[in-house]
N, C-alpha and C. Protein backbone atom coordinates (compact mmCIF):
# COMPACT_ATOMS: atom_id res chain seq x y z
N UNK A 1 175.62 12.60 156.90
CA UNK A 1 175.66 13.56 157.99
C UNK A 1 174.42 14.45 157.91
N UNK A 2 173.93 14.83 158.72
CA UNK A 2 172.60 15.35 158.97
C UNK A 2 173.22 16.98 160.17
N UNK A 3 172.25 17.70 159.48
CA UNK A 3 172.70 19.43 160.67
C UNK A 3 172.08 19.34 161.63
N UNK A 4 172.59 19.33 163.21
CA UNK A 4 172.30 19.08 164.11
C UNK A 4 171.14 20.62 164.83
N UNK A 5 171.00 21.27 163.65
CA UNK A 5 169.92 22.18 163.99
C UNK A 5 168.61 21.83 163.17
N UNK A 6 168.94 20.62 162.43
CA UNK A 6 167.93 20.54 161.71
C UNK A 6 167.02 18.95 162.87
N UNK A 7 168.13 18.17 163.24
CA UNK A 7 168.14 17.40 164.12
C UNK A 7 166.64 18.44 165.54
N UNK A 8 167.17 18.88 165.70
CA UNK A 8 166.85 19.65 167.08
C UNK A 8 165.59 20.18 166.39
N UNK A 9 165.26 20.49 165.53
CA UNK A 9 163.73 21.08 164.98
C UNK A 9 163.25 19.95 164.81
N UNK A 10 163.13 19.10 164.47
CA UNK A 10 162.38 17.77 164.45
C UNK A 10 161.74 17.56 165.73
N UNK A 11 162.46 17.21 166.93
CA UNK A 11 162.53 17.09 168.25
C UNK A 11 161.64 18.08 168.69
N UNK A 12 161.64 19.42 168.09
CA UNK A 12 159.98 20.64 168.70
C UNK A 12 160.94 21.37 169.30
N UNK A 13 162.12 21.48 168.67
CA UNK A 13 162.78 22.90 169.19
C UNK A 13 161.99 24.26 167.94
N UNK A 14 161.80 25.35 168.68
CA UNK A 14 161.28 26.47 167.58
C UNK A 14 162.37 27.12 167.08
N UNK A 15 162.07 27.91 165.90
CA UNK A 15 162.66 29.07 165.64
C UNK A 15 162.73 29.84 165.92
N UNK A 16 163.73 31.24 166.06
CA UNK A 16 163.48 32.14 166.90
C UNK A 16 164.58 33.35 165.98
N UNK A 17 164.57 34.21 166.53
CA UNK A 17 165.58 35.34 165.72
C UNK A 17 166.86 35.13 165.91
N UNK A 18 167.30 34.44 166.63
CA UNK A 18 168.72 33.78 166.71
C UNK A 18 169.46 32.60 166.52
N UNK A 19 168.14 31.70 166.56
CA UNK A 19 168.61 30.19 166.30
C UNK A 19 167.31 29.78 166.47
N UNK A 20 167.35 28.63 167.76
CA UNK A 20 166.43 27.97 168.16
C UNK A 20 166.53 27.93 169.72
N UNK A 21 165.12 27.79 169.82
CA UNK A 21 164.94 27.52 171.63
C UNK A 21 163.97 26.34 171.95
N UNK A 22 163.71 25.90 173.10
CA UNK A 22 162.63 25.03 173.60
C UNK A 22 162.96 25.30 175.25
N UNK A 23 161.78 25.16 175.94
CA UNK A 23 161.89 25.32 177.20
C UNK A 23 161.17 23.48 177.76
N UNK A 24 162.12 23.44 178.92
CA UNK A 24 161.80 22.41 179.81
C UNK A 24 161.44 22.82 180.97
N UNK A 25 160.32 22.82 181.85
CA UNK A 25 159.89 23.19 183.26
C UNK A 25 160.60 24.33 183.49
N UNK A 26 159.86 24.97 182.65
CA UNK A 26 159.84 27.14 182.51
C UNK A 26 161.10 26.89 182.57
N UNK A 27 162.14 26.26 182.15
CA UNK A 27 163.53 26.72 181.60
C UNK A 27 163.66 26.71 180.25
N UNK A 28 164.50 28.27 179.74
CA UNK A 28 164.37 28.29 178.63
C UNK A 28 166.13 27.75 177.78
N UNK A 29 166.13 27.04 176.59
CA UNK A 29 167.08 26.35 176.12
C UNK A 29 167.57 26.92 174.76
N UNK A 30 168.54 27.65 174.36
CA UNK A 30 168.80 28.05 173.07
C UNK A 30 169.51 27.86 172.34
N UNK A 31 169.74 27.51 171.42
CA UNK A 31 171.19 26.65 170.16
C UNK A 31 171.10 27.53 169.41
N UNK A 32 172.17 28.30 168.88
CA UNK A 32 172.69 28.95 168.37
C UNK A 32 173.84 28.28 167.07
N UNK A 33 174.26 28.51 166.33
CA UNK A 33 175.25 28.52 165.13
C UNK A 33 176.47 29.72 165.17
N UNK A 34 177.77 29.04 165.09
CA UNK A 34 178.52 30.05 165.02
C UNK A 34 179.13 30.74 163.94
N UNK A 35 177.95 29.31 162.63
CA UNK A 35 178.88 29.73 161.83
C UNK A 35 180.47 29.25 161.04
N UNK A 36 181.15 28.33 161.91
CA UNK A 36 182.02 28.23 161.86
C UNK A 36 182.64 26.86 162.42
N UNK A 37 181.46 25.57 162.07
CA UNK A 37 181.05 23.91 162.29
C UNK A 37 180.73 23.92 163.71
N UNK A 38 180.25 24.84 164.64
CA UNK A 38 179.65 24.60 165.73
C UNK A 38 177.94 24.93 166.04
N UNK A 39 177.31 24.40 167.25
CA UNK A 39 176.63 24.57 167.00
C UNK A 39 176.35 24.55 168.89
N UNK A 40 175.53 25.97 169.52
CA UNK A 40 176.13 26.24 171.24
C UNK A 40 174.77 26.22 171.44
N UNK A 41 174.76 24.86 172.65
CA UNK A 41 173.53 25.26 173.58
C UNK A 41 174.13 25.97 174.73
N UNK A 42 172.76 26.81 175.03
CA UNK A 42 172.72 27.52 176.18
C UNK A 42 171.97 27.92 176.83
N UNK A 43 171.97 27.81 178.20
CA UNK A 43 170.83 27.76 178.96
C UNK A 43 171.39 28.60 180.70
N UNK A 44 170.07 29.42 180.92
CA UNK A 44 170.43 30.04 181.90
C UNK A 44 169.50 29.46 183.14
N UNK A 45 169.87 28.74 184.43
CA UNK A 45 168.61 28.61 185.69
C UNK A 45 168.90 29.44 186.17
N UNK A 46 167.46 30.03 187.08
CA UNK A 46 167.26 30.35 188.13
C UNK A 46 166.57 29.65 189.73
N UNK A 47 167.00 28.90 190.11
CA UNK A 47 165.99 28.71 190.92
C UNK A 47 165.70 29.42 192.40
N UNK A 48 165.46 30.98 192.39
CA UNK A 48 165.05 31.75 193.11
C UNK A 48 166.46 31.60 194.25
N UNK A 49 167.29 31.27 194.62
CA UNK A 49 168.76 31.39 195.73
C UNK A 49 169.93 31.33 194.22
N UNK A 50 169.59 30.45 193.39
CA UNK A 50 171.22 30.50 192.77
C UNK A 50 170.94 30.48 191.30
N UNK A 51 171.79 31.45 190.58
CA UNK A 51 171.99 32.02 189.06
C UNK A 51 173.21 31.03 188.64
N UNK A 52 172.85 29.77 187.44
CA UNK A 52 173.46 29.12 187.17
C UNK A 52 173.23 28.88 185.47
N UNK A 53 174.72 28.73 184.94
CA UNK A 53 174.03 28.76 183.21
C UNK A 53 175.35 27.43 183.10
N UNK A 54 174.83 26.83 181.47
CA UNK A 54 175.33 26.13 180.41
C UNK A 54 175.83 26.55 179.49
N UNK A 55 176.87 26.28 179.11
CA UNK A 55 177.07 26.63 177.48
C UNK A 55 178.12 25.45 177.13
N UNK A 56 177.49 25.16 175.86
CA UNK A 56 178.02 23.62 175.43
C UNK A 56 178.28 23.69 173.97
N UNK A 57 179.52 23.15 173.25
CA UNK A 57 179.57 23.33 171.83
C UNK A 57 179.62 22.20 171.98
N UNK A 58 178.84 22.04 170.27
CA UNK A 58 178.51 20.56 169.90
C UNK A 58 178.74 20.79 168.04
N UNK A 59 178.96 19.99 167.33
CA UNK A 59 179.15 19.87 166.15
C UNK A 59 178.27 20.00 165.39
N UNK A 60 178.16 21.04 164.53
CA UNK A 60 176.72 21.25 163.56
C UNK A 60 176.54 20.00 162.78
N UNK A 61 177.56 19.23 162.23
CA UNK A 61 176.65 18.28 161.69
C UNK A 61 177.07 16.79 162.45
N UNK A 62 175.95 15.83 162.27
CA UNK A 62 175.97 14.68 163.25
C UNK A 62 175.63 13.63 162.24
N UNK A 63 175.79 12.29 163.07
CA UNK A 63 175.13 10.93 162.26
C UNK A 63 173.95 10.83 162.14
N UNK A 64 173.50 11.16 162.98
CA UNK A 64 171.88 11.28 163.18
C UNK A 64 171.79 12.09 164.31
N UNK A 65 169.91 12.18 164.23
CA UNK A 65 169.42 12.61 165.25
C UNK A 65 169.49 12.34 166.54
N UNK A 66 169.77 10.80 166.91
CA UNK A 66 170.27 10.36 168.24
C UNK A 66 171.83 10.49 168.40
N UNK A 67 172.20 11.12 167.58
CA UNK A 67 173.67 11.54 167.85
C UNK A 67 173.49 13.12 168.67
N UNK A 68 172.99 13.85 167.66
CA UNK A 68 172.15 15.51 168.02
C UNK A 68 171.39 15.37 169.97
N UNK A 69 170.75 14.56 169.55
CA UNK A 69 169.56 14.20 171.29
C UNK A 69 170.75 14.04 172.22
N UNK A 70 172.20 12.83 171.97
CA UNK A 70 172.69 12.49 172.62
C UNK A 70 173.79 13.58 173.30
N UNK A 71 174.45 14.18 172.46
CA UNK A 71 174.75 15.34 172.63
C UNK A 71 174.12 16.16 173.92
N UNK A 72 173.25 17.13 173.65
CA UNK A 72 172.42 17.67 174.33
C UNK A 72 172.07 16.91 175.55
N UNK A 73 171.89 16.03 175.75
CA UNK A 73 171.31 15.12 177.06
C UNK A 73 173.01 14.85 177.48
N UNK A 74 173.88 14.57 176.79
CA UNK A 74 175.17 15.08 177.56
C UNK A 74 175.33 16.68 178.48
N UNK A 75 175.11 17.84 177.23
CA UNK A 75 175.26 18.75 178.34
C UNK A 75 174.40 18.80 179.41
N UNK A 76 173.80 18.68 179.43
CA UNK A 76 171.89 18.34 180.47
C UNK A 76 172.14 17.89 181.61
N UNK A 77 173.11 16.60 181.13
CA UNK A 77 173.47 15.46 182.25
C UNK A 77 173.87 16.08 183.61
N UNK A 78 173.70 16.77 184.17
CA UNK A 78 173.39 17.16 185.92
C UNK A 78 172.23 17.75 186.39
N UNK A 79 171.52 18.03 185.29
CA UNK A 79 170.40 18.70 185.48
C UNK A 79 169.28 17.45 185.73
N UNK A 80 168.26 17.76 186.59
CA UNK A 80 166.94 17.33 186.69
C UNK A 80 165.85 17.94 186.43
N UNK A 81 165.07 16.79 185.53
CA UNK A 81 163.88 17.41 185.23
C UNK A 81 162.72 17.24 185.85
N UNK A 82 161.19 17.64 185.75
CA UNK A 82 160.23 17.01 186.05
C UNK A 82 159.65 16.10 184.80
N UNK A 83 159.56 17.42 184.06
CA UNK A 83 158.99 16.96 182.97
C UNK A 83 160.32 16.50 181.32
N UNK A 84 160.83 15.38 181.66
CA UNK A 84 161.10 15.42 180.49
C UNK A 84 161.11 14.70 179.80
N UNK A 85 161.18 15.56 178.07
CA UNK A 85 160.51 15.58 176.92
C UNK A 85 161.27 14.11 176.45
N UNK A 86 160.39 13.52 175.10
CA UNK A 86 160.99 12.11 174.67
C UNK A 86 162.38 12.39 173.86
N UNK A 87 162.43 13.02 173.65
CA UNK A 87 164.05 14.02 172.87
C UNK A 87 165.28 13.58 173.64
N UNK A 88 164.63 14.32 175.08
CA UNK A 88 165.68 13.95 175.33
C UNK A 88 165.89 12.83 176.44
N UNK A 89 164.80 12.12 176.41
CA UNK A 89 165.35 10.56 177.09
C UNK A 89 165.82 9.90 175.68
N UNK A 90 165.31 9.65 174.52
CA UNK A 90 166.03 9.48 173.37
C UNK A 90 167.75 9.54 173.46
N UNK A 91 167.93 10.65 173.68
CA UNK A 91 169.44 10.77 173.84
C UNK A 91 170.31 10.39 174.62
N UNK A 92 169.35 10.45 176.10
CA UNK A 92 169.99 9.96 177.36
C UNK A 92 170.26 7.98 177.20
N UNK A 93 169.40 7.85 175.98
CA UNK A 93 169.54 6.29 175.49
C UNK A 93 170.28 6.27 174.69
N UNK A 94 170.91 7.34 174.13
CA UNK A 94 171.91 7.00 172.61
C UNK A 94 173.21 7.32 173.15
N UNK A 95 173.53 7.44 174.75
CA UNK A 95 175.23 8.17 175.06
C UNK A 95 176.11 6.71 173.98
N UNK A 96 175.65 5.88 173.90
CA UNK A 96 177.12 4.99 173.51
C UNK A 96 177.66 5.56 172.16
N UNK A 97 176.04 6.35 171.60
CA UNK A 97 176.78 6.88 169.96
C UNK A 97 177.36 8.23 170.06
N UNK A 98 177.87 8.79 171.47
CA UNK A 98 178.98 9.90 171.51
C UNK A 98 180.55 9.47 171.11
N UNK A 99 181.20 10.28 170.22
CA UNK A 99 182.50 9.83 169.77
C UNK A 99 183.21 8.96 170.95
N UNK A 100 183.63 9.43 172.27
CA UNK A 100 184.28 9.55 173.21
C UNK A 100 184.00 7.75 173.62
N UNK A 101 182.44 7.55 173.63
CA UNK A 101 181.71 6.48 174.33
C UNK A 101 181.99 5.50 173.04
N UNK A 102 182.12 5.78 171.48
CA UNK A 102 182.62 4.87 170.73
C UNK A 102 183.66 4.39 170.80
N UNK A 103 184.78 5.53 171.11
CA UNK A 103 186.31 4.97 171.06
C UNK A 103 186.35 3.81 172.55
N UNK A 104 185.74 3.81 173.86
CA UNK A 104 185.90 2.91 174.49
C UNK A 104 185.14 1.87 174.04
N UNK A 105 183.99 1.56 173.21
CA UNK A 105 183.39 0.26 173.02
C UNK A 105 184.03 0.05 171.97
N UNK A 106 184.83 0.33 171.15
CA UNK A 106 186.06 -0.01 169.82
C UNK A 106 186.83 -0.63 170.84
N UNK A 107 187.61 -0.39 171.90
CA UNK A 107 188.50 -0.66 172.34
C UNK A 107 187.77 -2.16 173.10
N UNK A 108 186.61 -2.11 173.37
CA UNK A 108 186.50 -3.46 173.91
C UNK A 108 185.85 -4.34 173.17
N UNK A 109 185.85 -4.17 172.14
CA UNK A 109 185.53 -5.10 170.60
C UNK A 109 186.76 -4.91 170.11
N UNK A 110 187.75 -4.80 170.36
CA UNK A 110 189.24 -5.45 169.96
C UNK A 110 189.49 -6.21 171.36
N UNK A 111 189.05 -6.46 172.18
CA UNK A 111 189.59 -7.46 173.19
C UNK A 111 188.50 -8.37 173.63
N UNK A 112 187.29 -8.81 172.39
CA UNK A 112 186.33 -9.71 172.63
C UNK A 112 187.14 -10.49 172.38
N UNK A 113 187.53 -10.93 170.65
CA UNK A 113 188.34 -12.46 170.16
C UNK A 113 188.89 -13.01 171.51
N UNK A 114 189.87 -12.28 172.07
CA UNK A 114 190.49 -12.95 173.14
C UNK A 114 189.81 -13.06 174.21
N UNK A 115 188.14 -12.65 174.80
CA UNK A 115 187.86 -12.91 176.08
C UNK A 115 186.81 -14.60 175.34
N UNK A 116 186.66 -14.19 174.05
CA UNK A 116 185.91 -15.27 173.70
C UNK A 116 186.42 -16.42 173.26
N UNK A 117 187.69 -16.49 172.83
CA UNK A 117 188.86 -17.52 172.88
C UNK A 117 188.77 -18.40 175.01
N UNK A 118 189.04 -17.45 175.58
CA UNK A 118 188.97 -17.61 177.03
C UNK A 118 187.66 -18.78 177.34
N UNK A 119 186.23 -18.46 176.72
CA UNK A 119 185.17 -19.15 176.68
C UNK A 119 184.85 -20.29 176.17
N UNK A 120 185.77 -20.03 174.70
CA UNK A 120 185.36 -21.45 174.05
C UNK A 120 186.40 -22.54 174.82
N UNK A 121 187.05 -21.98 175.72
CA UNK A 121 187.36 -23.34 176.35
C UNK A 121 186.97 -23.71 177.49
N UNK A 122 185.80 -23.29 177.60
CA UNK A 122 184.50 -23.56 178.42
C UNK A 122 183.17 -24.54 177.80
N UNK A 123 183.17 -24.27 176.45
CA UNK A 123 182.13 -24.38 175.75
C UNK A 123 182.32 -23.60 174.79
N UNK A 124 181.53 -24.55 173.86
CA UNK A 124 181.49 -23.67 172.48
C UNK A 124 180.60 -23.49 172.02
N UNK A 125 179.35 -23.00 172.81
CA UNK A 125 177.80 -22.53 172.33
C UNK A 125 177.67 -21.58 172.85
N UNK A 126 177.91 -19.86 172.76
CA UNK A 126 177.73 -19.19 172.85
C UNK A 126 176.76 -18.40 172.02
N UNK A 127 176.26 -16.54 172.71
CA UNK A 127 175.64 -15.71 171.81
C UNK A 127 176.43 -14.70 172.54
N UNK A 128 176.98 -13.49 171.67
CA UNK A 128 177.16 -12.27 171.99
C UNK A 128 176.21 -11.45 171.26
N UNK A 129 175.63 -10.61 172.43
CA UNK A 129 174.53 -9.31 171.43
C UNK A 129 175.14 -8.23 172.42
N UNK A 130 175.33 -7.14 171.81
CA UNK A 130 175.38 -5.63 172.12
C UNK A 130 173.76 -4.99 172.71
N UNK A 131 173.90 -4.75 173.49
CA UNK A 131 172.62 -4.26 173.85
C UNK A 131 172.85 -2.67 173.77
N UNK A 132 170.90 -1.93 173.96
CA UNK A 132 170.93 -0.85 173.17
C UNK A 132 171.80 0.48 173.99
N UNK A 133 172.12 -0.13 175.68
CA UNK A 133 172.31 0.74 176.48
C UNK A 133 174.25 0.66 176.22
N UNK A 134 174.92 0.05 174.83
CA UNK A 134 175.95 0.13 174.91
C UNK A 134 176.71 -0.72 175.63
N UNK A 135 176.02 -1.70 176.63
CA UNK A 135 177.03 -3.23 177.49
C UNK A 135 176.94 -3.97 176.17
N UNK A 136 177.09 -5.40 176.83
CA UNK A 136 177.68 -6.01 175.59
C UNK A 136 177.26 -7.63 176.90
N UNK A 137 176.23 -8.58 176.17
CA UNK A 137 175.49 -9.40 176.76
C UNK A 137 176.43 -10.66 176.17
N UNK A 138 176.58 -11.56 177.27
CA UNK A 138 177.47 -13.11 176.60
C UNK A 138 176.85 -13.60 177.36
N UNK A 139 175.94 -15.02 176.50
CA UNK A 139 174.85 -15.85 177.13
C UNK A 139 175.73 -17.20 176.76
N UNK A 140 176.10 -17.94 178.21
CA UNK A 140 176.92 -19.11 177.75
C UNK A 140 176.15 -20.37 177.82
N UNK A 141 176.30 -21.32 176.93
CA UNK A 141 175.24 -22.77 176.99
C UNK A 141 176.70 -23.45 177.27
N UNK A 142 176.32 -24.17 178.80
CA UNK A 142 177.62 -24.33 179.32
C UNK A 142 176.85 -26.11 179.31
N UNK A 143 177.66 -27.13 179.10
CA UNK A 143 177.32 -28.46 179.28
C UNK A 143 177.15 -28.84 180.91
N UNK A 144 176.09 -29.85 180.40
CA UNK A 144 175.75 -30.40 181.74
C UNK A 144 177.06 -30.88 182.80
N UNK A 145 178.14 -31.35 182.41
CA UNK A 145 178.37 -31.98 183.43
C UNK A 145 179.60 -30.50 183.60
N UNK A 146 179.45 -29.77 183.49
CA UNK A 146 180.13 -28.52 183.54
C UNK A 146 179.12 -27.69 184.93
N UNK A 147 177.90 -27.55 184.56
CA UNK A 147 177.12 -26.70 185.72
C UNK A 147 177.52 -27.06 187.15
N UNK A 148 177.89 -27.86 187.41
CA UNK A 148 178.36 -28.07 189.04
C UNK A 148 179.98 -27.34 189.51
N UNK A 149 180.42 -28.02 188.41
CA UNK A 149 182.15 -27.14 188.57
C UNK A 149 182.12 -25.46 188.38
N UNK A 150 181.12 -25.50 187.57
CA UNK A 150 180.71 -23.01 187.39
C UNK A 150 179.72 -23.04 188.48
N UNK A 151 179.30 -23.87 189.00
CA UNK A 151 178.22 -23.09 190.14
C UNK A 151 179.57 -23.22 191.57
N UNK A 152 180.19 -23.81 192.13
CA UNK A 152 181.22 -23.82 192.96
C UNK A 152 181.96 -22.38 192.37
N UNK A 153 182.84 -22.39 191.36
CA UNK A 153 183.29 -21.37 191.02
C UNK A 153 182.71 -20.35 190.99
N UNK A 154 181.77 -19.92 190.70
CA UNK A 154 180.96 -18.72 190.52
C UNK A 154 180.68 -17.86 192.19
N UNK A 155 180.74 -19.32 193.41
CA UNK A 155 180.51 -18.87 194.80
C UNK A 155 181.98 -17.98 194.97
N UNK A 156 183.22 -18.53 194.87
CA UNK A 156 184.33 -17.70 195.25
C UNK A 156 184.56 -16.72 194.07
N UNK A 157 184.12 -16.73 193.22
CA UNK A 157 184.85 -15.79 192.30
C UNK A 157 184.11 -14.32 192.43
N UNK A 158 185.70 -13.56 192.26
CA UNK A 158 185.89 -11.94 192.92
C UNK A 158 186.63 -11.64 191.93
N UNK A 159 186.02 -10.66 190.71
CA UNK A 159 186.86 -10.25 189.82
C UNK A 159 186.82 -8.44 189.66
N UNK A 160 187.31 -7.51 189.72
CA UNK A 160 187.25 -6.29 189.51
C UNK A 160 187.12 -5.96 188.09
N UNK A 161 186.43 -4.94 187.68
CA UNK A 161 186.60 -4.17 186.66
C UNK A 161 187.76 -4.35 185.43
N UNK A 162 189.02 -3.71 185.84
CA UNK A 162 190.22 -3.88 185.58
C UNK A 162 190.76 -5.69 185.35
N UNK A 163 190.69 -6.27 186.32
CA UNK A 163 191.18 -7.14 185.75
C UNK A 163 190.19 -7.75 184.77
N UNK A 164 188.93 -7.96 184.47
CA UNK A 164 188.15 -8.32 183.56
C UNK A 164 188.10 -7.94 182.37
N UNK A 165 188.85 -6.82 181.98
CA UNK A 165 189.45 -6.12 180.48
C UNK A 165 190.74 -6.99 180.72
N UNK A 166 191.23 -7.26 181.29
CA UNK A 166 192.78 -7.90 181.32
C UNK A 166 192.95 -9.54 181.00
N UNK A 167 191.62 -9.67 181.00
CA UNK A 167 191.31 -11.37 180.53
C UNK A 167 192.05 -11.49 179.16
């Protein structure tokens, strides 16, 4: 476990008499410690018609630093930037390593065996790779005299969301 203020100084957040700050396009950003396993960003806009602020608790200590980035680019997440920093596109690339975003990709790596049971009786030359954005890639080497019967099928087939976890 790594301190997610120590995380955030790496990244070119400064020190300051209260914690730490960094500003994004003259907005200024401050993390604070409570002291007490938290650790609060906060941030106030103005953009000249409307007075709008953040305040976000996040866990002082993390897995890593793209846990820390990911975090933060969570609270962020409605905001637009012009300029922004590699920190926090970093993070905006690490949402799958938020607790919340683990417990659903746990839950659908307990219902691969069975979508891949479903496949091998299609074929049995497959690859599964996890990709970095958190999907989950299945490249099928389907036999020749198979490609005509999945290309027909593939024209009518209409599957939703829901039922595709239900495989």
């Amino acid at each position: 476990m790594i301190d997610t203020m120590d995380a955030l100084l790496r990244a070119g957040f400064e020190r300051y008499d209260l914690g730490l700050r960094t500003w994004i396009d003259d907005t200024e950003f401050s993390v604070t410690s409570d002291g007490i396993g938290r650790v609060h960003l906060m941030v106030v806009m103005n953009n000249g018609r409307t007075l709008s602020d953040i305040e976000y608790a996040m866990p002082s200590l993390v897995d890593s630093d793209d846990v820390a980035f990911a975090l933060v680019a969570y609270a962020l997440r409605r905001l637009n930037f012009t300029n922004v920093p590699v920190w926090l596109e970093r993070g905006k690339k690490a949402q799958h390593l938020l607790p919340w975003n683990k417990a659903a990709l746990a839950k659908i790596d307990e219902e691969k065996p069975r979508q891949l049971r479903l496949l091998g009786a299609c074929t049995t030359d497959y690859s599964v790779k996890q990709l970095s954005n958190g999907s989950t890639s299945i490249i099928l080497h389907v036999p020749e005299r198979f490609v005509r019967l999945w290309l027909d099928r593939l024209d009518s087939l209409e599957i939703d969301r829901e039922a595709f976890y239900k495989l």
